[in-house]
C-alpha atoms as a PDB file:
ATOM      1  CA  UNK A   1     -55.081  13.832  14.351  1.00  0.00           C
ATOM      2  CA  UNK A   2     -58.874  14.614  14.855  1.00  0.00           C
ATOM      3  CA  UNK A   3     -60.896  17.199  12.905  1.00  0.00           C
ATOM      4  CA  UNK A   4     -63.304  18.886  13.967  1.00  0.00           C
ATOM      5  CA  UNK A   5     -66.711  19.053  13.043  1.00  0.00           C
ATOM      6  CA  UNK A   6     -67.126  22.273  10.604  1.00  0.00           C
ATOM      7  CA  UNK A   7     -70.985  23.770  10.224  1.00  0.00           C
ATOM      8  CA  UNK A   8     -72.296  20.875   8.454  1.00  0.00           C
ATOM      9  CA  UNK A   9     -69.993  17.933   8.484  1.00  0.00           C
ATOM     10  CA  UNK A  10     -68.181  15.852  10.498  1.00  0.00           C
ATOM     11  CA  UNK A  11     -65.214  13.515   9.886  1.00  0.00           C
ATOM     12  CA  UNK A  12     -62.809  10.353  10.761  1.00  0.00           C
ATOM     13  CA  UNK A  13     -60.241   8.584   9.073  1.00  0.00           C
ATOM     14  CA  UNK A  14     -60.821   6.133   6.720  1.00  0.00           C
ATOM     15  CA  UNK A  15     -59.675   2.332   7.802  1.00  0.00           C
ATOM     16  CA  UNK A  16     -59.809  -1.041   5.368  1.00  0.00           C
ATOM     17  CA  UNK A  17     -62.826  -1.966   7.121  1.00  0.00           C
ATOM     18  CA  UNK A  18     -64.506   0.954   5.058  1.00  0.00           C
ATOM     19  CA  UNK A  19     -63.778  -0.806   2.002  1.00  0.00           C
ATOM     20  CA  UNK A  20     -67.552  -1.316   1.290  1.00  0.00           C
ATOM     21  CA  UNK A  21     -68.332   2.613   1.915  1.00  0.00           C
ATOM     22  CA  UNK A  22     -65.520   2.816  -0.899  1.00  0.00           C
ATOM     23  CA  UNK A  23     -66.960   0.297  -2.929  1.00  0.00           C
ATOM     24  CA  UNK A  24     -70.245   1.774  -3.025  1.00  0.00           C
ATOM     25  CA  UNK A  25     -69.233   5.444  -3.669  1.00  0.00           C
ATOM     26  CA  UNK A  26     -67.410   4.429  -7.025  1.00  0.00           C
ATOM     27  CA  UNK A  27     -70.769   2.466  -8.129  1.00  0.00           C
ATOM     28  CA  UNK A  28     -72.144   5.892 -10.093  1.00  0.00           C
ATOM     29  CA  UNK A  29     -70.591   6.001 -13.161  1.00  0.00           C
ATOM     30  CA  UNK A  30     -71.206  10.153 -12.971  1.00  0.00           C
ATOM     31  CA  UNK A  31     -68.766   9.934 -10.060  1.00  0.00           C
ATOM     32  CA  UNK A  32     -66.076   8.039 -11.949  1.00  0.00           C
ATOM     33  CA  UNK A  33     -66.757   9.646 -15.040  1.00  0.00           C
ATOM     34  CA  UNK A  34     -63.158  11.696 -14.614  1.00  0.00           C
ATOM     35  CA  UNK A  35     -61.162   9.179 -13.147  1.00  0.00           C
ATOM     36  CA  UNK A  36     -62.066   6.273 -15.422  1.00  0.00           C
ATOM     37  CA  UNK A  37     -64.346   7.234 -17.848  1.00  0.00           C
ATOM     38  CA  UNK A  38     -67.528   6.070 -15.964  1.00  0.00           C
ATOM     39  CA  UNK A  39     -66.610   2.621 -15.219  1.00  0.00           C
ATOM     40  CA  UNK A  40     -67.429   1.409 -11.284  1.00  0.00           C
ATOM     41  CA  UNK A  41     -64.869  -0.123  -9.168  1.00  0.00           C
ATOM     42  CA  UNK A  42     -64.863  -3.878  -8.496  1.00  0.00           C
ATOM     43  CA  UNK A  43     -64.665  -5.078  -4.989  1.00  0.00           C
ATOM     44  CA  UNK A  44     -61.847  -6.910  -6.097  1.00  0.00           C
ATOM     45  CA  UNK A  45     -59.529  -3.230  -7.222  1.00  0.00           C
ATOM     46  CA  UNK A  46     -61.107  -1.657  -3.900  1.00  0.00           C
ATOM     47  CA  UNK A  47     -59.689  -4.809  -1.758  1.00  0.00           C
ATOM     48  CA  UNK A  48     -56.218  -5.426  -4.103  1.00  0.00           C
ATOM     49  CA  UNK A  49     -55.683  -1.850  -5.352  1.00  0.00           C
ATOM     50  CA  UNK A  50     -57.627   0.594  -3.297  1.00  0.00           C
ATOM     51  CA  UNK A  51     -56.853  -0.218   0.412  1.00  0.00           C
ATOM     52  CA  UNK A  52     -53.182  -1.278  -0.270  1.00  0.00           C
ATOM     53  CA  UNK A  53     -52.600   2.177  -1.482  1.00  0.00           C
ATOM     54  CA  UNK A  54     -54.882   4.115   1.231  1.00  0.00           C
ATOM     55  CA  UNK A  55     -52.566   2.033   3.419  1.00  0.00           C
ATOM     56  CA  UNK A  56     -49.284   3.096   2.116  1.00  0.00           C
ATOM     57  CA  UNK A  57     -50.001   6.933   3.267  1.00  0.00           C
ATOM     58  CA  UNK A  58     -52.131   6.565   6.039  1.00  0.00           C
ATOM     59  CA  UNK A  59     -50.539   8.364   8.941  1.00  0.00           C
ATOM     60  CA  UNK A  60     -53.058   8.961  11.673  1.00  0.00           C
ATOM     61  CA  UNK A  61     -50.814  11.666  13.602  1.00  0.00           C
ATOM     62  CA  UNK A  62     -50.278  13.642  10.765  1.00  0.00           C
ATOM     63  CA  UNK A  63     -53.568  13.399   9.368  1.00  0.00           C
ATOM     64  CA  UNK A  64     -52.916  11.485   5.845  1.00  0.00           C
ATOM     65  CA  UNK A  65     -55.121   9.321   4.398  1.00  0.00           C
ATOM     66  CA  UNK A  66     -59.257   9.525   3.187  1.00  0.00           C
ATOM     67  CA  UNK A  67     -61.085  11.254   5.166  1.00  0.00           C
ATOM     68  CA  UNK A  68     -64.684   9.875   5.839  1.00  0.00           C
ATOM     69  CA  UNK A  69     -67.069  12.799   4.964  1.00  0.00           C
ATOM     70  CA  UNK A  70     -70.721  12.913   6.400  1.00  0.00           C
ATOM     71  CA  UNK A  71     -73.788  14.766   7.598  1.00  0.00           C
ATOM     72  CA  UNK A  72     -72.740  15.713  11.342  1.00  0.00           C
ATOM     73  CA  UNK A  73     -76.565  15.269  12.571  1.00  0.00           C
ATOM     74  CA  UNK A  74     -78.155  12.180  10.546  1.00  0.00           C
ATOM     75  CA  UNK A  75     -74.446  10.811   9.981  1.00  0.00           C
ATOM     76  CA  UNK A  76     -74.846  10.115   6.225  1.00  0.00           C
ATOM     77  CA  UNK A  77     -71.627   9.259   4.545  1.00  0.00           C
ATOM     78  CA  UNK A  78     -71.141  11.792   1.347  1.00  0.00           C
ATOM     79  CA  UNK A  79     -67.851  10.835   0.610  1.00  0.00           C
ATOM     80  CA  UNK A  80     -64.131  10.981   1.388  1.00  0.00           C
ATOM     81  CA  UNK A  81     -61.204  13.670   1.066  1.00  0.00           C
ATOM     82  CA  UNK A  82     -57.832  12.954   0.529  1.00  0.00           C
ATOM     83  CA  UNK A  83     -54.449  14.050   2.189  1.00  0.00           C
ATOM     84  CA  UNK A  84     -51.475  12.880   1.624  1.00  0.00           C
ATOM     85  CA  UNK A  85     -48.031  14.250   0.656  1.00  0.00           C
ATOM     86  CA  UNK A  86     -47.769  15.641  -3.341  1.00  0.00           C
ATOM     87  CA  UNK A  87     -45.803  12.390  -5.503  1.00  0.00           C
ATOM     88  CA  UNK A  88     -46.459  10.191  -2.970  1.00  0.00           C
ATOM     89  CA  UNK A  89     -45.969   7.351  -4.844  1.00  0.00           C
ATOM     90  CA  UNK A  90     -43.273   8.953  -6.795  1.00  0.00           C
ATOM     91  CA  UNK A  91     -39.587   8.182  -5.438  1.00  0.00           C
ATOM     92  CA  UNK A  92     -39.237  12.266  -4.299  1.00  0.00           C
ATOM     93  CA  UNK A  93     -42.586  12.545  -2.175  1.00  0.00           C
ATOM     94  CA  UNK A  94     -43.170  15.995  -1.195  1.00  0.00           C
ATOM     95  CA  UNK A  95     -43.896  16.090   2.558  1.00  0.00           C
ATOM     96  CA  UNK A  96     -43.967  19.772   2.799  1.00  0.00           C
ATOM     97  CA  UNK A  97     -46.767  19.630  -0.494  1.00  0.00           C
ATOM     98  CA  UNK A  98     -50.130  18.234   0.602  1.00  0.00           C
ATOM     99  CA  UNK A  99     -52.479  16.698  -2.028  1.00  0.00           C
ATOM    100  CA  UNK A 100     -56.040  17.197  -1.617  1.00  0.00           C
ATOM    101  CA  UNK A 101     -58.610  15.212  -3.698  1.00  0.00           C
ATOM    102  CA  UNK A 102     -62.040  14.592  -2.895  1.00  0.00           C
ATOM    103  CA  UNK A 103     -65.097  11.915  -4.157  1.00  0.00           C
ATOM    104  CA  UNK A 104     -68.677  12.558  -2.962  1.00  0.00           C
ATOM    105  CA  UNK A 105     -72.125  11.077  -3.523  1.00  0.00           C
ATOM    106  CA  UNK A 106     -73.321  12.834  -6.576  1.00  0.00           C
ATOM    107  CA  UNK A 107     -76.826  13.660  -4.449  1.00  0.00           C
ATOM    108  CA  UNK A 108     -74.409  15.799  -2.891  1.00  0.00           C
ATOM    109  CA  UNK A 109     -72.716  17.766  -5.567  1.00  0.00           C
ATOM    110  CA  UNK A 110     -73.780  21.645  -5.739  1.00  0.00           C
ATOM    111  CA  UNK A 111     -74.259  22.233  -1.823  1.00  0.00           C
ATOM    112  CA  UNK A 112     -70.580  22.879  -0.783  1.00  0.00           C
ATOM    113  CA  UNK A 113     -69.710  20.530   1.016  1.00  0.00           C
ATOM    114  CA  UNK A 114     -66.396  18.891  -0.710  1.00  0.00           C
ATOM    115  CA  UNK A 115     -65.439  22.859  -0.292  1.00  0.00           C
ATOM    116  CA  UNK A 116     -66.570  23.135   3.332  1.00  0.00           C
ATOM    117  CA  UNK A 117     -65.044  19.662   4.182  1.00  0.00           C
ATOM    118  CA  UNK A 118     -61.198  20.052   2.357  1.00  0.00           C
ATOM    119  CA  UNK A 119     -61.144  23.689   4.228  1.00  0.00           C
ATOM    120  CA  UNK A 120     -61.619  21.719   7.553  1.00  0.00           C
ATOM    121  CA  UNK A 121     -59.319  19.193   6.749  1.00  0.00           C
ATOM    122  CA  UNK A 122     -56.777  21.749   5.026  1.00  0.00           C
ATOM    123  CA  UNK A 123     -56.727  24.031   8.337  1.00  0.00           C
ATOM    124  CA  UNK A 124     -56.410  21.230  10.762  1.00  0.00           C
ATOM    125  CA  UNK A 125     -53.310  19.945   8.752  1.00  0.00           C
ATOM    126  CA  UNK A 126     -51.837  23.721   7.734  1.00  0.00           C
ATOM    127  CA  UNK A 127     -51.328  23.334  11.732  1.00  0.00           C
ATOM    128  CA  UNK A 128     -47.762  21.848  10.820  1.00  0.00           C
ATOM    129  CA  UNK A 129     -45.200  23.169  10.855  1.00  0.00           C
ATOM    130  CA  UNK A 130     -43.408  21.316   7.940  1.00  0.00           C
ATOM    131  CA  UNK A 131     -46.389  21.977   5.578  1.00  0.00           C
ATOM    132  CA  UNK A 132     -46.027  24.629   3.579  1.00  0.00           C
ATOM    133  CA  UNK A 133     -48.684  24.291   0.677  1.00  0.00           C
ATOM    134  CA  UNK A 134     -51.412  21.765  -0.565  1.00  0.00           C
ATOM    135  CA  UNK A 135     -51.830  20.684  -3.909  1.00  0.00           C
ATOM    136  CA  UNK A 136     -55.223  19.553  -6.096  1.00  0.00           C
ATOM    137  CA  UNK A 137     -55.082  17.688  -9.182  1.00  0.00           C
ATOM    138  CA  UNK A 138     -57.867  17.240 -11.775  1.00  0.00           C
ATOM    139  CA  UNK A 139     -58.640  16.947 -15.562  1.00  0.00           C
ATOM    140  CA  UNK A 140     -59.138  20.514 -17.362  1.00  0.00           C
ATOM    141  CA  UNK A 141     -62.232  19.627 -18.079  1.00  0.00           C
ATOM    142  CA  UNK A 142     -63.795  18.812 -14.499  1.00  0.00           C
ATOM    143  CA  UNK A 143     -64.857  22.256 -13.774  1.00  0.00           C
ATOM    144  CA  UNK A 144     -66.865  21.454 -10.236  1.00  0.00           C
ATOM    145  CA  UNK A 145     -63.399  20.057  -8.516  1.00  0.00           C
ATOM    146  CA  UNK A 146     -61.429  23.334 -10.337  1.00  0.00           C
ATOM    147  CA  UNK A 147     -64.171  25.574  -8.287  1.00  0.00           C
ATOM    148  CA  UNK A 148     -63.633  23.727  -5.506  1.00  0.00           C
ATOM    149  CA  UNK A 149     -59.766  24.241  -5.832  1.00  0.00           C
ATOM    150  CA  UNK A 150     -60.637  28.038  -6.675  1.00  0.00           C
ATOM    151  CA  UNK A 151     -62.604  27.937  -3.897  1.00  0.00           C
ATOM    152  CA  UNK A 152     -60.270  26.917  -1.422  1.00  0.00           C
ATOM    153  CA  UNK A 153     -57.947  29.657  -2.392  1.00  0.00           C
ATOM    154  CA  UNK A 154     -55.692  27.667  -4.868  1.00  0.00           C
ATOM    155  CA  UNK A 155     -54.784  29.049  -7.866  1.00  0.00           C
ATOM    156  CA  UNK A 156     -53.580  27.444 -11.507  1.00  0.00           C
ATOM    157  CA  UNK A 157     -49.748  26.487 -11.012  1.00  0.00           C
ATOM    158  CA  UNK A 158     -49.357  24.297 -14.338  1.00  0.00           C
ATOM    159  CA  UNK A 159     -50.646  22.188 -16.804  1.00  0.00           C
ATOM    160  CA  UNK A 160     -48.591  18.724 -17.953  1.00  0.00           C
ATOM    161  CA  UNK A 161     -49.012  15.209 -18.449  1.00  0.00           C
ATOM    162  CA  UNK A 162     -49.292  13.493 -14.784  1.00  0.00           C
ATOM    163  CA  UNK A 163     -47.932  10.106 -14.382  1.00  0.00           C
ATOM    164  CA  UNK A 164     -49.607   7.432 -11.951  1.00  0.00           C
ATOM    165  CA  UNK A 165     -48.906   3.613 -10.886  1.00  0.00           C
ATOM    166  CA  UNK A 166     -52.952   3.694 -11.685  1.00  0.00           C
ATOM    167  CA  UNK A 167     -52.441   5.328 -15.432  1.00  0.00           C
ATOM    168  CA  UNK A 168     -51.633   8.833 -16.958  1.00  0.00           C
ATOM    169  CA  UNK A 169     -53.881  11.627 -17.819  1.00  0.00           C
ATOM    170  CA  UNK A 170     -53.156  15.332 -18.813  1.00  0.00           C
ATOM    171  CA  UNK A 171     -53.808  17.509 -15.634  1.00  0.00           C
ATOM    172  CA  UNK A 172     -54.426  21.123 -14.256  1.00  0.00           C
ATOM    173  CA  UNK A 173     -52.434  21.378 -10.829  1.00  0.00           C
ATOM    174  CA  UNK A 174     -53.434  23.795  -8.488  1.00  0.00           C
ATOM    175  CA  UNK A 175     -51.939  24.926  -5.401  1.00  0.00           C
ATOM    176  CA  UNK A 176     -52.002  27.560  -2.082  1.00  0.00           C
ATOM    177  CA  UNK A 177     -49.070  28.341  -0.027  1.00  0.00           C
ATOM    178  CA  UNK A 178     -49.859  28.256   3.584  1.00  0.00           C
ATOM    179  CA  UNK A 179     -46.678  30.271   5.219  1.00  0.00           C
END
């Protein structure tokens, strides 16, 4: 799958060779301050932890996997969007439920364009016909991804306690039906 350049941005999908560009995103500990707490990621959990797991859902025809994010003129990488199916690594994924997440440079928080780029990426795969919804996660308290969600056109489907092979955390699901 290919998507296309929106106003701003354009986009590819994210191989293991990236695993630098990954690297150096997770570097700011404002960036992982709601996944981790604020602590970077080693080269090490990028290579052993990271990739492996981009790998496992990476499906170039259907359009799962990161999504390398940048400017479509200078081509400045901002950051990466994820697709893949909802409880992926669960033992009942969801294929017709598509998880969205999204990680950007913080010089480039406040100027739309993790909304702008998970709308591209959202219509190009709502082009399926098995999909019937997507699906963001976040903490309650990360209000910039919730407007993005809002944003989008997802609205507040639960609260609980969301369990991952990288660790649990109490989160605020969101979700859009497409059909």
């Amino acid at each position: 799958m290919i998507i296309k350049n929106s106003a701003r941005l354009s986009f590819r999908l994210m191989e293991s060779q990236d695993a630098q560009l990954l690297w150096q995103l997770d570097q700011d500990p404002e960036v992982m301050h709601f996944l981790n707490g604020g602590q970077p990621t080693s080269m090490t959990s990028i290579n052993e932890v990271f990739i492996p797991r981009m790998n496992a859902y990476r499906d170039s025809e259907k359009g799962f996997g990161l999504w390398h994010v940048s400017d479509k003129n200078s081509r400045e990488y901002f950051g990466w969007i994820l697709a893949r199916p909802m409880d992926f690594f669960s033992d009942k994924p969801d294929l017709a439920d598509i998880e969205l997440g999204w990680r950007f440079f913080k010089k480039t928080w406040g100027k739309g364009y993790a909304t702008e780029a998970a709308i591209a990426i959202k219509n190009s795969l709502a082009t399926q016909a098995n999909i019937q919804s997507f699906s963001a996660l976040a903490l309650e308290d990360n209000i910039a991804s919730i407007a993005v969600m809002k944003k989008m056109g997802m609205r507040f489907k639960k609260k609980y306690d969301h369990h991952t092979p990288l660790g649990n955390f109490i989160a605020v699901h969101y979700q859009m039906a497409i059909k």
